[in-house]
Protein backbone atom coordinates (compact mmCIF):
# COMPACT_ATOMS: atom_id res chain seq x y z
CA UNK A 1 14.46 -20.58 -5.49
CA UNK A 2 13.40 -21.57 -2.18
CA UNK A 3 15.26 -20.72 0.93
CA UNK A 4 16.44 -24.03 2.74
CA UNK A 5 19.11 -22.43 5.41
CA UNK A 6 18.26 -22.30 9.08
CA UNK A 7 17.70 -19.49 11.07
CA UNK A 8 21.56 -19.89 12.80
CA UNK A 9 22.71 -20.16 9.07
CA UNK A 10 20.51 -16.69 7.59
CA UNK A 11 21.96 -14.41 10.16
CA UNK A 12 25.47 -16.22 9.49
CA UNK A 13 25.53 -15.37 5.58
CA UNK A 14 23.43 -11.94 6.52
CA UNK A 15 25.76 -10.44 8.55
CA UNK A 16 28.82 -11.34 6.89
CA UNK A 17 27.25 -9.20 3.94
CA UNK A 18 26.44 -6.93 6.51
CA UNK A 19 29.52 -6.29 7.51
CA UNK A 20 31.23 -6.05 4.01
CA UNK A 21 28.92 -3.51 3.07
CA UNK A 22 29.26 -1.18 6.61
CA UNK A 23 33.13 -1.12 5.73
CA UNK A 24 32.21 0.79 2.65
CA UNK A 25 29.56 3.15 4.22
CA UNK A 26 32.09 5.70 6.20
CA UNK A 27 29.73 8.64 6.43
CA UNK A 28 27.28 6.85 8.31
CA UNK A 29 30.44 5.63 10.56
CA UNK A 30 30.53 8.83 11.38
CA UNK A 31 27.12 9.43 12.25
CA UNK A 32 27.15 6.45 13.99
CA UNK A 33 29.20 7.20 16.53
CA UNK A 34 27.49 10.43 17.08
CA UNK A 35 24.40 9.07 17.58
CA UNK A 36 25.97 6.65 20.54
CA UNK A 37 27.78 9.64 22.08
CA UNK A 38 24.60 11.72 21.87
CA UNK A 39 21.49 9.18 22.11
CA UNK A 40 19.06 11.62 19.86
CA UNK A 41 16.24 8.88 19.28
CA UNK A 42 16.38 7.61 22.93
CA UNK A 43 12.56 6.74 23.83
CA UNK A 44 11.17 7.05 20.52
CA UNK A 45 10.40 4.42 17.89
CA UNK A 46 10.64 4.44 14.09
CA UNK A 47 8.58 2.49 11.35
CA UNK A 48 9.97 1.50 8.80
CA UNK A 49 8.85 0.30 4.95
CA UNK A 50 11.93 0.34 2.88
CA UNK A 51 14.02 -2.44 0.77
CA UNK A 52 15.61 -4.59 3.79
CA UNK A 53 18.95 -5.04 2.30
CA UNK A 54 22.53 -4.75 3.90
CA UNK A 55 22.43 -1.04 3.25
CA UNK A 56 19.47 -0.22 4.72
CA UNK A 57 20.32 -2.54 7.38
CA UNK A 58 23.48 -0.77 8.01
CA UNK A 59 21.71 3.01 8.64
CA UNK A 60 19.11 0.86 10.53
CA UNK A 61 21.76 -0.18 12.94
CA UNK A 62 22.95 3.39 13.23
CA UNK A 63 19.33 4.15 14.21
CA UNK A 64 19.46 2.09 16.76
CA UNK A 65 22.45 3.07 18.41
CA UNK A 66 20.98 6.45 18.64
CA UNK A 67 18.13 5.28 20.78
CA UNK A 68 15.65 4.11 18.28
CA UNK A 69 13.61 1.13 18.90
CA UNK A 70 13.23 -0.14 14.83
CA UNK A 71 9.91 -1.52 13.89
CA UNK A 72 8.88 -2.30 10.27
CA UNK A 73 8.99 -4.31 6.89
CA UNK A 74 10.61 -4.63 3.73
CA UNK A 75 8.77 -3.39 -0.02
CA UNK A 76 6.98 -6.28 -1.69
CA UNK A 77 9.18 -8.64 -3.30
CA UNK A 78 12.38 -6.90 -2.41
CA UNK A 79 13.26 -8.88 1.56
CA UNK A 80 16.19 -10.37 2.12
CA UNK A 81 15.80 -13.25 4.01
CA UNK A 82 19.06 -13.06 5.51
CA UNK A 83 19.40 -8.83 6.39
CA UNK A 84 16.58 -9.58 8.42
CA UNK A 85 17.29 -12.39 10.11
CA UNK A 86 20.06 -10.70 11.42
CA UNK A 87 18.05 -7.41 12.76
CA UNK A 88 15.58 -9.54 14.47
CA UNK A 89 18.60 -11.01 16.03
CA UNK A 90 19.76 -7.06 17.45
CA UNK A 91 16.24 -6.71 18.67
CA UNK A 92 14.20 -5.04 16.14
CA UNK A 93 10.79 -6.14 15.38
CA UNK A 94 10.49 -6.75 12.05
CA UNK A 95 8.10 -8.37 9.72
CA UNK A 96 7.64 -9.98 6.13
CA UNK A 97 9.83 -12.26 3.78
CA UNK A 98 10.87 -12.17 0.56
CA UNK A 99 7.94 -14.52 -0.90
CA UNK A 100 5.28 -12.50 0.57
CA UNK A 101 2.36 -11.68 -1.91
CA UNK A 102 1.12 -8.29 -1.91
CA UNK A 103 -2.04 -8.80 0.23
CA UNK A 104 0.48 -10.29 2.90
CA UNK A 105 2.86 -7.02 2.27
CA UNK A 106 0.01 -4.55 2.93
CA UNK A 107 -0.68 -6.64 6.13
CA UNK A 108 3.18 -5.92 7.01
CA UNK A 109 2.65 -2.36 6.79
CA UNK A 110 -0.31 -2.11 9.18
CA UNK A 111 1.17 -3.98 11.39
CA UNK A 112 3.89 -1.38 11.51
CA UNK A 113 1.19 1.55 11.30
CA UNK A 114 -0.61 -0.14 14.60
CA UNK A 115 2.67 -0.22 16.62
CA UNK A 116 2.16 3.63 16.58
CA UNK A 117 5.99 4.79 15.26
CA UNK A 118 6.43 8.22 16.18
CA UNK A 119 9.04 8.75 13.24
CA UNK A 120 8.39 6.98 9.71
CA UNK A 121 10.77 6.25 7.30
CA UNK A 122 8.67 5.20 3.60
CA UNK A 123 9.11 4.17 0.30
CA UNK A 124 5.81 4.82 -1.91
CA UNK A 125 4.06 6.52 0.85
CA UNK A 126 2.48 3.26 2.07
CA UNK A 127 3.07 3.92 5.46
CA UNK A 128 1.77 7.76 5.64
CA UNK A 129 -1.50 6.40 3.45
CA UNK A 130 -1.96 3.69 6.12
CA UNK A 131 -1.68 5.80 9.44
CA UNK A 132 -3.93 8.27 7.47
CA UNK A 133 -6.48 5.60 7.19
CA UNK A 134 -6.24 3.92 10.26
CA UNK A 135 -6.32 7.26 12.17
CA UNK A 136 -3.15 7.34 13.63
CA UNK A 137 -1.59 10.04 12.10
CA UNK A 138 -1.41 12.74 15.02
CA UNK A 139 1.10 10.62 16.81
CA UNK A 140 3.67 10.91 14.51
CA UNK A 141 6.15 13.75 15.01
CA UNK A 142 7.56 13.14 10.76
CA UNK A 143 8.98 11.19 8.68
CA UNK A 144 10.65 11.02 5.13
CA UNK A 145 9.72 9.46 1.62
CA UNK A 146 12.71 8.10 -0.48
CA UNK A 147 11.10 7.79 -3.89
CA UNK A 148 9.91 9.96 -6.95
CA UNK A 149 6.63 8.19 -6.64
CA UNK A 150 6.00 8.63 -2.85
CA UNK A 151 6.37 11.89 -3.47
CA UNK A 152 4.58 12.05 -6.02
CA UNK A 153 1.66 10.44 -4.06
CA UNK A 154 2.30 12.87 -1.17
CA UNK A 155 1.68 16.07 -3.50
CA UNK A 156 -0.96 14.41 -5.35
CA UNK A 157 -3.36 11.86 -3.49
CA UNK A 158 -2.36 12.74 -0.33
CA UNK A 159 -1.83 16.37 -0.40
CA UNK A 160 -3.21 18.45 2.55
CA UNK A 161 -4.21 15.45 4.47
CA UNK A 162 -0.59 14.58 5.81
CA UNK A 163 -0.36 16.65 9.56
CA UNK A 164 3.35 16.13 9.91
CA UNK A 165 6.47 17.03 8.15
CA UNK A 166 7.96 14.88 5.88
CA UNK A 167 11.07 14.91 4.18
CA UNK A 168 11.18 13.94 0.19
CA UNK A 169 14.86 12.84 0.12
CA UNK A 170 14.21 12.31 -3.43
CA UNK A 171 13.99 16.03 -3.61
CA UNK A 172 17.51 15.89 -2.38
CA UNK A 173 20.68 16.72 -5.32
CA UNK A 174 22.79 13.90 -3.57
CA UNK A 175 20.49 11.35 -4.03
CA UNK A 176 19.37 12.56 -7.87
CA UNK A 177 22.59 12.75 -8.50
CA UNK A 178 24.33 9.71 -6.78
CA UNK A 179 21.64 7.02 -6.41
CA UNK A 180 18.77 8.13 -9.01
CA UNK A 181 21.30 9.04 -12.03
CA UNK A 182 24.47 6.74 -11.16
CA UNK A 183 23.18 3.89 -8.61
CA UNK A 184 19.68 3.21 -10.75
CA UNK A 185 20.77 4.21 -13.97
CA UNK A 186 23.51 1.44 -13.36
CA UNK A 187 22.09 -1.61 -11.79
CA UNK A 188 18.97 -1.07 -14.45
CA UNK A 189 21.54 -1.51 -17.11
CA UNK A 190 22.99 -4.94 -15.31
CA UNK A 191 20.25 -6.03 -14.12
CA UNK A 192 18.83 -6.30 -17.93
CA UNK A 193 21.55 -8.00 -19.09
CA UNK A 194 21.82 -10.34 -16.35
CA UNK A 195 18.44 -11.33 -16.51
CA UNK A 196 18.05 -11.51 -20.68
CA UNK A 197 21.02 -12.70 -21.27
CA UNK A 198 21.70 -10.26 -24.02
CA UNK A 199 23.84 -7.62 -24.94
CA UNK A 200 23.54 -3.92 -25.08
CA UNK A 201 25.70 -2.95 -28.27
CA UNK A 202 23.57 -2.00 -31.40
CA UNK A 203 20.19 -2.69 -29.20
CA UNK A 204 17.95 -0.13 -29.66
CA UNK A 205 16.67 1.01 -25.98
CA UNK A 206 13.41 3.50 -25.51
CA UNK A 207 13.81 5.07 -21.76
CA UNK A 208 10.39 6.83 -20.95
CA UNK A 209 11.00 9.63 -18.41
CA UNK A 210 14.25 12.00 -18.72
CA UNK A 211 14.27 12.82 -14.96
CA UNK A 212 17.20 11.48 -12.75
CA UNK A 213 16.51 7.84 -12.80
CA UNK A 214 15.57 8.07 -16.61
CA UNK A 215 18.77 10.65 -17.45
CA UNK A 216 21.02 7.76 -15.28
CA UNK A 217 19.26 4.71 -17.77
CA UNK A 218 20.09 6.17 -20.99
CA UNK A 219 23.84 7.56 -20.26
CA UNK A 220 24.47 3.84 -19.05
CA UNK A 221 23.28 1.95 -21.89
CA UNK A 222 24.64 4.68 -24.67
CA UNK A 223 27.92 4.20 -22.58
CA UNK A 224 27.65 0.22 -23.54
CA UNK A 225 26.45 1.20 -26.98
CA UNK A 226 22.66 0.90 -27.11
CA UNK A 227 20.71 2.94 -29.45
CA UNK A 228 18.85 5.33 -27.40
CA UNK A 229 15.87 6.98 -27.61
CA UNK A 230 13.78 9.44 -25.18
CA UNK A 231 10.46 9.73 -24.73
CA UNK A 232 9.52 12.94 -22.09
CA UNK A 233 6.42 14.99 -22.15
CA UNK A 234 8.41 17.80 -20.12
CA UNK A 235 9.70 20.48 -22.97
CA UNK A 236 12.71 21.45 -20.80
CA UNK A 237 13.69 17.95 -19.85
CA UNK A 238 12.74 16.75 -23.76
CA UNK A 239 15.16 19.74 -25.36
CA UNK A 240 18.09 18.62 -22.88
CA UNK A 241 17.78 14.74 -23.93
CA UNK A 242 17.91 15.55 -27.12
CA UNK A 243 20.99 18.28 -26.95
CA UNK A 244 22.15 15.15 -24.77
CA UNK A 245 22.07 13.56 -28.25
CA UNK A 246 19.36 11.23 -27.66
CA UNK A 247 16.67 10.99 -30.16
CA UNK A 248 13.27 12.18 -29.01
CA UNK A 249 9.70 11.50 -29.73
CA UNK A 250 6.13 10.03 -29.22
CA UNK A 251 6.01 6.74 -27.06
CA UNK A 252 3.38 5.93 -30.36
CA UNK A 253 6.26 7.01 -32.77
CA UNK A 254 9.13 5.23 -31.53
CA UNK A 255 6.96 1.98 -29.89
CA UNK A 256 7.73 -0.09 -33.59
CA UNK A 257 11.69 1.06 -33.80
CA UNK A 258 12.47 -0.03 -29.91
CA UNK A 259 13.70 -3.22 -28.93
CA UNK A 260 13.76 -2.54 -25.28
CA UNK A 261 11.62 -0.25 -23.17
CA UNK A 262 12.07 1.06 -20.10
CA UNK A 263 9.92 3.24 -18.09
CA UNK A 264 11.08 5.26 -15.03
CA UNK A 265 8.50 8.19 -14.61
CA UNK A 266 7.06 7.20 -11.50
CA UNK A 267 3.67 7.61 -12.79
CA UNK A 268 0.87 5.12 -14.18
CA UNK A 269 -0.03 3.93 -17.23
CA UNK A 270 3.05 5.68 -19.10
CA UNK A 271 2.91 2.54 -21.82
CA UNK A 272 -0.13 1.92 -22.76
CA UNK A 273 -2.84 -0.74 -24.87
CA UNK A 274 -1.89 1.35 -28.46
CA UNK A 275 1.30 1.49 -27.74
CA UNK A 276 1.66 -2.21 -27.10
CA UNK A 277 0.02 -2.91 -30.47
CA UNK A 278 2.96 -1.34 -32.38
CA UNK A 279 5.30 -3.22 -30.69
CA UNK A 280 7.59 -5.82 -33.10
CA UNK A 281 6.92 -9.31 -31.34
CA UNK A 282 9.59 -10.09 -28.80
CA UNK A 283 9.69 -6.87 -27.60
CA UNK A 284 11.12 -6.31 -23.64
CA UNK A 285 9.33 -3.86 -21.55
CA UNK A 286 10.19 -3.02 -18.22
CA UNK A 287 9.76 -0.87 -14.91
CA UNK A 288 12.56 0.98 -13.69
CA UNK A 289 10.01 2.89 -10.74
CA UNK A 290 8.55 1.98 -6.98
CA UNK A 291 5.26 0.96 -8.46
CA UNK A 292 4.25 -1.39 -10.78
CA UNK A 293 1.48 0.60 -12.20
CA UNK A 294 3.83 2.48 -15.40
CA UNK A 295 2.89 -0.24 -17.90
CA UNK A 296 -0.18 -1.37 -18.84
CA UNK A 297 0.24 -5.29 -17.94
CA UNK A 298 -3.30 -5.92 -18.32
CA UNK A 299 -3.23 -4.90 -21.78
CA UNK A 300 0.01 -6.61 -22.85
CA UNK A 301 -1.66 -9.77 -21.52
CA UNK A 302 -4.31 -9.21 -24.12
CA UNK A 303 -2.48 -8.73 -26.64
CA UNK A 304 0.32 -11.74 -25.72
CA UNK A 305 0.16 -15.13 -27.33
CA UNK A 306 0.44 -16.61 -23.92
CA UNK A 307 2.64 -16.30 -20.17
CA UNK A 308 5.02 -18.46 -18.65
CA UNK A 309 7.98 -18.10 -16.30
CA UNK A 310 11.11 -18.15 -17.52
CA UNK A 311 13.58 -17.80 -14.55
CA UNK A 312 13.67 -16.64 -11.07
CA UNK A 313 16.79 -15.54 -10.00
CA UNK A 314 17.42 -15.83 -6.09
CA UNK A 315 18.85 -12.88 -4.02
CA UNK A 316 17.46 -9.94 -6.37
CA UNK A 317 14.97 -7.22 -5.99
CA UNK A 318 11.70 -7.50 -7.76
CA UNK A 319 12.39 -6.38 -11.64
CA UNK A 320 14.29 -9.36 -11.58
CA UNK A 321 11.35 -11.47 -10.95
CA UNK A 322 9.76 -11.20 -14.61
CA UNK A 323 7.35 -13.90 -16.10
CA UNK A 324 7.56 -14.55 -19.71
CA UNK A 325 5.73 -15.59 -22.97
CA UNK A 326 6.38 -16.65 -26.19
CA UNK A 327 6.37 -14.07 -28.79
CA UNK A 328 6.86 -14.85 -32.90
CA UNK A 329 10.39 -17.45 -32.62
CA UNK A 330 12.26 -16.17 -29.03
CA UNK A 331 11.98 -15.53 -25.54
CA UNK A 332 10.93 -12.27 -24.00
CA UNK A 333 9.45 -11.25 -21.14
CA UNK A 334 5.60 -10.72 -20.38
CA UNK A 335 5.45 -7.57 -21.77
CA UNK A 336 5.56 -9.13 -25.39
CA UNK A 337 2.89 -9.08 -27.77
CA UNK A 338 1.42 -11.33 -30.37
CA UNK A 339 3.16 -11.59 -33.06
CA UNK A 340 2.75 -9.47 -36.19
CA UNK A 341 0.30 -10.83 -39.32
């Protein structure tokens, strides 16, 4: 849906959302008014790659009153038109909109690597990769990486070529606990049924990954009264979904008894070409994680009868920007597959 407000009329509708949200957020309050007492970021600047939405825009404000000057850009396909519209208007340089393509969104990012940040503040570990690239990595005094697969990428493709310290708040219990388990495993479920249009009860549901985010998916949609299955390659994390009561198995063994699958491991190529094949037609995949590498799309375009987009639903993150094909006699999304002879 395309964005026809003026400028005046985005930071209008952008702050008041703003400002609903910063009522609820009394911690950082709190920190808020520590940082204006006590100035700690006075003379430095911080980059910035994370979703620009009223939350984020909220601690970025608290940044700011500590002294930071904010420079940086949303995560493809997740800008809000509106949240940023309303930073630019408190002085912080900020760049990208929600429509941007990826080619465009990697632009973004070194733009932000080239205004030399001395603090970052990443999701993915885009902006750590760039400065590593573009040489500018000894300026920066740290930074911190919010996701499973930034860190991920730190400790694998990146390891022992990052000079500075960075925090993994993923590592964090709080945020496993309250935003990976509760927050994710919550706004997955809702999102799905906002965007499908279909119910949970009965449905059966294969989550792929039993860590935080994936532990979060399942207890919300066996709350609603899917039919849940788990499929983890950890032995630990496999024994507790199942004592969790889930049943457990092969993606290969449980990829023609799913309906729905969902994959929040943080790591590629998770669901894969022989996987797809087993799949009933109409099947719904989907990608709960920062990158969207987990399912093989390539493949499931093989194997699909043919694309086209359903819906587009305005002022939502990226999963709920799915294309679609026609699979056997229904709707589903693009991860369908032909259907069966």
């Amino acid at each position: 849906m395309a964005d026809t407000l003026t400028e005046s009329e985005r930071i209008e509708r952008g702050g008041k959302r703003i400002n609903w949200i910063r009522s609820r957020m009394r911690l950082l309050a709190g920190v808020r008014a520590d940082f204006e007492r006590d100035r700690p970021f006075a003379g430095l600047s911080i980059g910035v790659s994370l979703h620009l939405e009223p939350k984020t825009a909220v601690l970025l404000e608290v940044l700011q009153a500590g002294g930071a000057a904010i420079v940086g850009t949303g995560n493809h396909g997740s800008t809000q038109d509106d949240i940023v519209a309303v930073l630019k208007a408190k002085g912080m340089q900020l760049y990208g909109k929600r429509d941007d393509d990826i080619d465009q969104h990697l632009k973004n990012v070194a733009k932000v690597v080239a205004a030399r940040p001395d603090i970052l503040l990443d999701n993915g570990a885009d902006l750590v990769a760039l400065a590593i690239e573009a040489g500018t990595e000894g300026s920066i005094r740290g930074g911190t990486e919010e996701t499973t697969s930034g860190g991920d990428r730190l400790r694998d493709e990146l390891a022992g070529r990052v000079p500075f310290p960075v925090i993994v708040i993923n590592d964090s219990p709080l945020k496993q606990i309250a935003e990976n388990r509760h927050a994710v495993g919550q706004s997955i479920v809702e999102s799905f049924m906002r965007i499908t249009n279909l119910m949970i009860p009965g449905r059966r549901f294969v989550v792929v990954g039993y860590g935080w985010c994936g532990r979060g998916i399942a207890q919300y949609l066996d709350a609603l009264g899917g039919r849940v299955a788990v499929v983890e390659t950890d032995a630990i994390k496999a024994l507790e979904a199942a004592l969790d009561g889930y049943r457990v198995g092969k993606i290969e063994d449980l990829a023609g008894w799913g309906e729905v699958f969902i994959t929040a491991t943080g790591r590629p190529g998770v669901i894969g070409e022989a996987a797809i094949a087993r799949m009933r037609s109409g099947a719904i995949l989907a990608n709960s994680g920062h990158f969207p590498w987990e399912i093989d799309v390539a493949a499931l375009r093989t194997q699909a009868t043919g694309s086209e987009l359903v819906d587009e639903l305005a002022g939502t993150d990226r999963a709920c920007r799915w294309p679609a094909c026609r699979a056997g006699g229904g709707w589903a999304d693009v991860q369908s597959r032909r259907p069966r002879a």
